[in-house]
Every structure is written in structure tokens, then in C-alpha cells.
N, C-alpha and C. Protein backbone atom coordinates (compact mmCIF):
# COMPACT_ATOMS: atom_id res chain seq x y z
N UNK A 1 -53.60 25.68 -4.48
CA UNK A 1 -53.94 26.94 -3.84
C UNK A 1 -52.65 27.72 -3.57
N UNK A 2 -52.90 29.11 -3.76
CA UNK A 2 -51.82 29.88 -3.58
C UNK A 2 -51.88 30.29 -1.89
N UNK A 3 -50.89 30.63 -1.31
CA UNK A 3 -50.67 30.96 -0.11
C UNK A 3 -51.20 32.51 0.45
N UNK A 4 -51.84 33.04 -0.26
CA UNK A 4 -52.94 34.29 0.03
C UNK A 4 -54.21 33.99 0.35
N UNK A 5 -54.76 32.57 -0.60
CA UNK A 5 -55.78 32.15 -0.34
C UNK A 5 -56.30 31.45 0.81
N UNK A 6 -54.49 30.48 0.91
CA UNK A 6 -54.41 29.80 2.32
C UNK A 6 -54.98 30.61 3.58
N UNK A 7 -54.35 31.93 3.60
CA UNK A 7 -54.26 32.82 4.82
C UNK A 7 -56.10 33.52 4.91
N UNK A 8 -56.56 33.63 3.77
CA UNK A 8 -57.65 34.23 3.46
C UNK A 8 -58.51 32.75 4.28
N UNK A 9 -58.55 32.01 3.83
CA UNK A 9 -59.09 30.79 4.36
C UNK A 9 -59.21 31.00 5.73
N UNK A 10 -57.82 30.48 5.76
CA UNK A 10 -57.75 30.27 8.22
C UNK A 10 -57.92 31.76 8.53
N UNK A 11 -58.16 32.94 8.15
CA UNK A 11 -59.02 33.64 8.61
C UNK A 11 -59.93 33.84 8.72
N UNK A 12 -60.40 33.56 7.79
CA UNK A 12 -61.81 32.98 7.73
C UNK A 12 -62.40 32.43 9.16
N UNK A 13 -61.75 31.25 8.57
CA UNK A 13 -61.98 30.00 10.18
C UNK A 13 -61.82 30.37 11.26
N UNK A 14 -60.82 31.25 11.41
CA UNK A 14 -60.57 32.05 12.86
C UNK A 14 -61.89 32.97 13.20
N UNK A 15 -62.28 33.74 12.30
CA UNK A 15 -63.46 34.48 12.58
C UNK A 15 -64.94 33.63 12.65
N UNK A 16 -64.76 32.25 12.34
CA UNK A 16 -65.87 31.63 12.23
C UNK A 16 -65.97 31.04 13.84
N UNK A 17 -64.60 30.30 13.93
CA UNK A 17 -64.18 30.24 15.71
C UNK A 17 -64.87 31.11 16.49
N UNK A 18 -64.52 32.15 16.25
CA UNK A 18 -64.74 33.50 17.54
C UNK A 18 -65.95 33.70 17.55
N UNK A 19 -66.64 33.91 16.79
CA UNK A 19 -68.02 34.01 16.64
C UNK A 19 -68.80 32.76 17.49
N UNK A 20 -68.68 31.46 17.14
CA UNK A 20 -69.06 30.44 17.47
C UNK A 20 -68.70 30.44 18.91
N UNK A 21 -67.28 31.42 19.67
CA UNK A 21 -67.27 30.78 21.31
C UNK A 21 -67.83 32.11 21.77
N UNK A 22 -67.98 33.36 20.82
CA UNK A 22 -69.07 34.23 21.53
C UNK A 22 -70.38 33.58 22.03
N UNK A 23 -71.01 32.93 20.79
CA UNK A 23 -72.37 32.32 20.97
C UNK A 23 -72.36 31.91 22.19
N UNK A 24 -71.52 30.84 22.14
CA UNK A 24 -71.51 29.77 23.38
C UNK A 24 -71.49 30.66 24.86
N UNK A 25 -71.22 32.05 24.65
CA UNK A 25 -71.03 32.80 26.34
C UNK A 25 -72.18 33.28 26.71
N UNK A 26 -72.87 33.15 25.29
CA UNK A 26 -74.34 34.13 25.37
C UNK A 26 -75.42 33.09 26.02
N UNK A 27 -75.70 33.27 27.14
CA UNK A 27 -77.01 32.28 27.52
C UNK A 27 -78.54 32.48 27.04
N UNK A 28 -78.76 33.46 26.36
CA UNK A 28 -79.91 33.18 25.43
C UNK A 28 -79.81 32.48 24.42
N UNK A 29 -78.73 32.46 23.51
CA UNK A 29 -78.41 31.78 22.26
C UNK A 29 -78.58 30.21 22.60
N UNK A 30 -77.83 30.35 23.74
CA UNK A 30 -77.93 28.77 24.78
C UNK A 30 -79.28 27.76 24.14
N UNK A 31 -80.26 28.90 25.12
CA UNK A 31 -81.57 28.50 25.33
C UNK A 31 -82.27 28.26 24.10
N UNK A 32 -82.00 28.98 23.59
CA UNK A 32 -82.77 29.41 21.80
C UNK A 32 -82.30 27.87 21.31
N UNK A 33 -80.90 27.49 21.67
CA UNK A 33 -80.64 26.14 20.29
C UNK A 33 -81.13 24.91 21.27
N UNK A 34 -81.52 24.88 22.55
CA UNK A 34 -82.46 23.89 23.16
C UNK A 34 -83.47 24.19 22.92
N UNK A 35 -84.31 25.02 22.82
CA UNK A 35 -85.53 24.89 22.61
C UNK A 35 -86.11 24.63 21.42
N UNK A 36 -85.09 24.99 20.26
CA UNK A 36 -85.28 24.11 18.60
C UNK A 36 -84.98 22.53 18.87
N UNK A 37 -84.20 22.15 19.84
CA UNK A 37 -83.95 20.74 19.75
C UNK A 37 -85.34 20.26 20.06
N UNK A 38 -85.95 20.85 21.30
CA UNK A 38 -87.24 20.06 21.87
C UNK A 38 -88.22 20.23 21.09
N UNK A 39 -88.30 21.50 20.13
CA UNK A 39 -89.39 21.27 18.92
C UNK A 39 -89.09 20.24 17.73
N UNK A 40 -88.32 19.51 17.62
CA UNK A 40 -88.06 18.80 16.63
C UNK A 40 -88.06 17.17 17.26
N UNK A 41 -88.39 17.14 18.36
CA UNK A 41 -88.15 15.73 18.85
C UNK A 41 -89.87 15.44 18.68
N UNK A 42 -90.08 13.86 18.75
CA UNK A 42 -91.62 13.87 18.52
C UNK A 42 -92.14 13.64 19.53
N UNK A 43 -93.39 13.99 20.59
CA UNK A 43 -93.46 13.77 21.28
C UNK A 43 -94.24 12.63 21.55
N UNK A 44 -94.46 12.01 22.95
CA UNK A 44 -94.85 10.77 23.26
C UNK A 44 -96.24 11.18 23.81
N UNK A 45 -97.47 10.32 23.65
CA UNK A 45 -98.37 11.30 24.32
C UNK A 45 -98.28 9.82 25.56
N UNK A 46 -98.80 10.15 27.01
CA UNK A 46 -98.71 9.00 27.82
C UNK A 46 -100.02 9.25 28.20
N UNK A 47 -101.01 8.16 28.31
CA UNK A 47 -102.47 8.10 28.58
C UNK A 47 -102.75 7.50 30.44
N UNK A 48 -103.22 8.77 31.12
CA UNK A 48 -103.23 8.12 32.33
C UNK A 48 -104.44 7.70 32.20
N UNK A 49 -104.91 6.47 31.97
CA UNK A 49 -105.83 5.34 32.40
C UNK A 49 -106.01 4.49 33.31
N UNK A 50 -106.80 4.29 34.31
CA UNK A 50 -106.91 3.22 35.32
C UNK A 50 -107.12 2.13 34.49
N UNK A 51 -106.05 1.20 35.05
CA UNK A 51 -106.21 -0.53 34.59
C UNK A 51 -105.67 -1.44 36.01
N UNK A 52 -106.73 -2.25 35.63
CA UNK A 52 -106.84 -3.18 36.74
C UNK A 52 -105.52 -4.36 37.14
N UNK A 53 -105.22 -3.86 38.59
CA UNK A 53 -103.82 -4.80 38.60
C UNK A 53 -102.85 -3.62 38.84
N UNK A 54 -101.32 -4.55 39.06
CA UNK A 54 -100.67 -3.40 39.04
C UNK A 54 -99.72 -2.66 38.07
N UNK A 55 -100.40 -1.13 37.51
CA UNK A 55 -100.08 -0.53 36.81
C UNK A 55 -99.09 0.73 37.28
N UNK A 56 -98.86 1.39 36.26
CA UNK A 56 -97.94 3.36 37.33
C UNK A 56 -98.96 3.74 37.60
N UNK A 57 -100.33 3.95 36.98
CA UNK A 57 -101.22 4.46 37.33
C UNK A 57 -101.51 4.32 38.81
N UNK A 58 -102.03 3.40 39.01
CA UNK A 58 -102.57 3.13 40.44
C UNK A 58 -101.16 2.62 41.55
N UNK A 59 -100.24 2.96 41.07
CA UNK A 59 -99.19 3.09 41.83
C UNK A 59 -98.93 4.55 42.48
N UNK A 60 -98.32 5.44 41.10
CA UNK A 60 -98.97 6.86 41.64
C UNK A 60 -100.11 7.43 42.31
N UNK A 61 -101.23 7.15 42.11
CA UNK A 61 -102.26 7.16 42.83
C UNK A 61 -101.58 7.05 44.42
N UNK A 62 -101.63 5.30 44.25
CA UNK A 62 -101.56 5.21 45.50
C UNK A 62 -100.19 6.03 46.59
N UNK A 63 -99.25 6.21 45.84
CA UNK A 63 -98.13 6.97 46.54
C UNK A 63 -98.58 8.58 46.79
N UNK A 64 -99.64 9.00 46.35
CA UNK A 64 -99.94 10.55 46.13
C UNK A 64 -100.72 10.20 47.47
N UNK A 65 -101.83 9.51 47.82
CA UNK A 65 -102.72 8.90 49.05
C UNK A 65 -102.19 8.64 49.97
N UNK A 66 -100.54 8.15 50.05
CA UNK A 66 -99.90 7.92 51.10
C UNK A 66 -99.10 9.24 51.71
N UNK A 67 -99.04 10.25 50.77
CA UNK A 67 -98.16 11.50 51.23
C UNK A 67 -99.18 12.27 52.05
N UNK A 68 -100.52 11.77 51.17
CA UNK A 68 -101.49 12.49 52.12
C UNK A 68 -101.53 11.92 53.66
N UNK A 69 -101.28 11.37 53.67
CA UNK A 69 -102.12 10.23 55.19
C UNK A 69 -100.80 10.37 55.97
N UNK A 70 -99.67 10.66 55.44
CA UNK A 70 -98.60 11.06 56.18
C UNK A 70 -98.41 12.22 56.91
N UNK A 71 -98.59 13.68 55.67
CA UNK A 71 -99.17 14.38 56.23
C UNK A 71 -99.80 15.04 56.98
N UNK A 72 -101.00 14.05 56.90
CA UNK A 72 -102.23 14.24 58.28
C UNK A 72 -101.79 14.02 59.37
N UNK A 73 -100.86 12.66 59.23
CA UNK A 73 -100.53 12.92 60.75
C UNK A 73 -99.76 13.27 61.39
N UNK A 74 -98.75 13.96 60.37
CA UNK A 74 -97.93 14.74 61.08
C UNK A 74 -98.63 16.14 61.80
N UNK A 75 -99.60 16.62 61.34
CA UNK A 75 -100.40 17.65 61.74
C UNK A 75 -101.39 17.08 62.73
N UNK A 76 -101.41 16.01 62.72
CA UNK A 76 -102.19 15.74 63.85
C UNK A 76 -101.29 15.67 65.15
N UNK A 77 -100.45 15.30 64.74
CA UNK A 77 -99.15 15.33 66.43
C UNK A 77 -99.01 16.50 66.39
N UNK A 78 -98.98 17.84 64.96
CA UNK A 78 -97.95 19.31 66.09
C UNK A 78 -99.30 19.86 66.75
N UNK A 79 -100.76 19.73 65.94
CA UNK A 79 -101.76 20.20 66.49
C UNK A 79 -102.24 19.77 67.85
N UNK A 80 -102.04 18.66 67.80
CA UNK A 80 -102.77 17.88 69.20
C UNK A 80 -101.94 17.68 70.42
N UNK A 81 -100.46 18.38 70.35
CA UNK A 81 -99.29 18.05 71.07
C UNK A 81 -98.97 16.47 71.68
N UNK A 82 -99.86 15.68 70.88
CA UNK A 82 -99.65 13.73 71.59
C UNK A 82 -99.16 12.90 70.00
N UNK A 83 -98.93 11.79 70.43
CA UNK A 83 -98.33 10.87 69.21
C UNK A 83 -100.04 10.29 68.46
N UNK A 84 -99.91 10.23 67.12
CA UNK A 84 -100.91 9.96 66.57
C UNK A 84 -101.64 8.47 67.07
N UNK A 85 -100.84 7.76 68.03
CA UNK A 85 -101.36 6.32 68.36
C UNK A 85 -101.71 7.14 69.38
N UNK A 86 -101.79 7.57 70.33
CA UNK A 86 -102.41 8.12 71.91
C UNK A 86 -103.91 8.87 71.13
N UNK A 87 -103.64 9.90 70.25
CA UNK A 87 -104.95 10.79 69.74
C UNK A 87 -105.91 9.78 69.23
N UNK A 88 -105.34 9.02 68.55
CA UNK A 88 -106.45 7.93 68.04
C UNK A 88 -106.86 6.50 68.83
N UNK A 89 -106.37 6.85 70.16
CA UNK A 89 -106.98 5.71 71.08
C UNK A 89 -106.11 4.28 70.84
N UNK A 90 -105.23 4.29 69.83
CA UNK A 90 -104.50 2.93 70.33
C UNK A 90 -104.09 2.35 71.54
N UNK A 91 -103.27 3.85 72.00
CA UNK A 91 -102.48 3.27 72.83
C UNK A 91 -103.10 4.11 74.10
């Protein structure tokens, strides 16, 4: 290679550079080359089924039942101004 071509070259590359760290500033371009990644991955399908024993299923379940019941009684103490053992006669 002759040394015109050299220079023709790494200018080249230089303009291929600049271009490439424009992209990178642009946050749509960002988004655009993640969202081709996630169309090309395959997806998993996950089957929520109840099975007997202990599964995630009825684990989640049961942790979703407990936020509830927590919940409640936290609204039962700001509503009732007493501790949920006094409102419910424990104590």
C-alpha cells in the first residue's frame, strides 16, 4: 500500500469512530439496539400451575396472602386507634 491510501484508510476509521461515539450519546439509538437484542433472544414461556407440595407457585401465592393480612392490620390499628391483639380480644 501506498501512503495516500494509508491516510485515506485511518480516515476513514476516524470518521467511522466519530460516528460510532455520536451513536453512543444518542439515547434513542441506545434503546433501539436493546430492544433488537430482546427480539432476538427466545423466550421462555413459565406456566403458573398449582402443584401439590412445595412449589413458587404456592409460595407466591402464599407471600401475596401474607402482604394482605399484614396490611389489614395495619389498618386495623390506624383505624381503630388500639393494637390489633386488644381489637381482636386477645389481650
Amino acid at each position: 500500500m501506498n501512503s495516500k491510501e494509508e491516510e485515506t484508510n485511518s480516515e476513514i476509521t476516524n470518521l467511522e469512530n466519530e460516528s460510532f461515539i455520536e451513536d453512543q450519546k444518542d439515547p434513542n439509538q441506545i434503546n433501539e439496539k436493546i430492544e433488537d437484542n430482546k427480539l432476538g433472544e427466545k423466550t421462555i414461556e413459565i406456566k403458573d400451575e398449582y402443584k401439590f407440595g412445595w412449589s413458587s407457585y404456592s409460595e407466591i401465592t402464599n407471600g401475596r396472602f401474607a402482604m394482605i393480612g399484614f396490611l389489614a392490620i395495619v389498618l386495623i390499628e390506624l383505624f381503630s386507634k388500639q393494637s390489633f391483639l386488644k381489637w381482636a380480644g386477645i389481650l
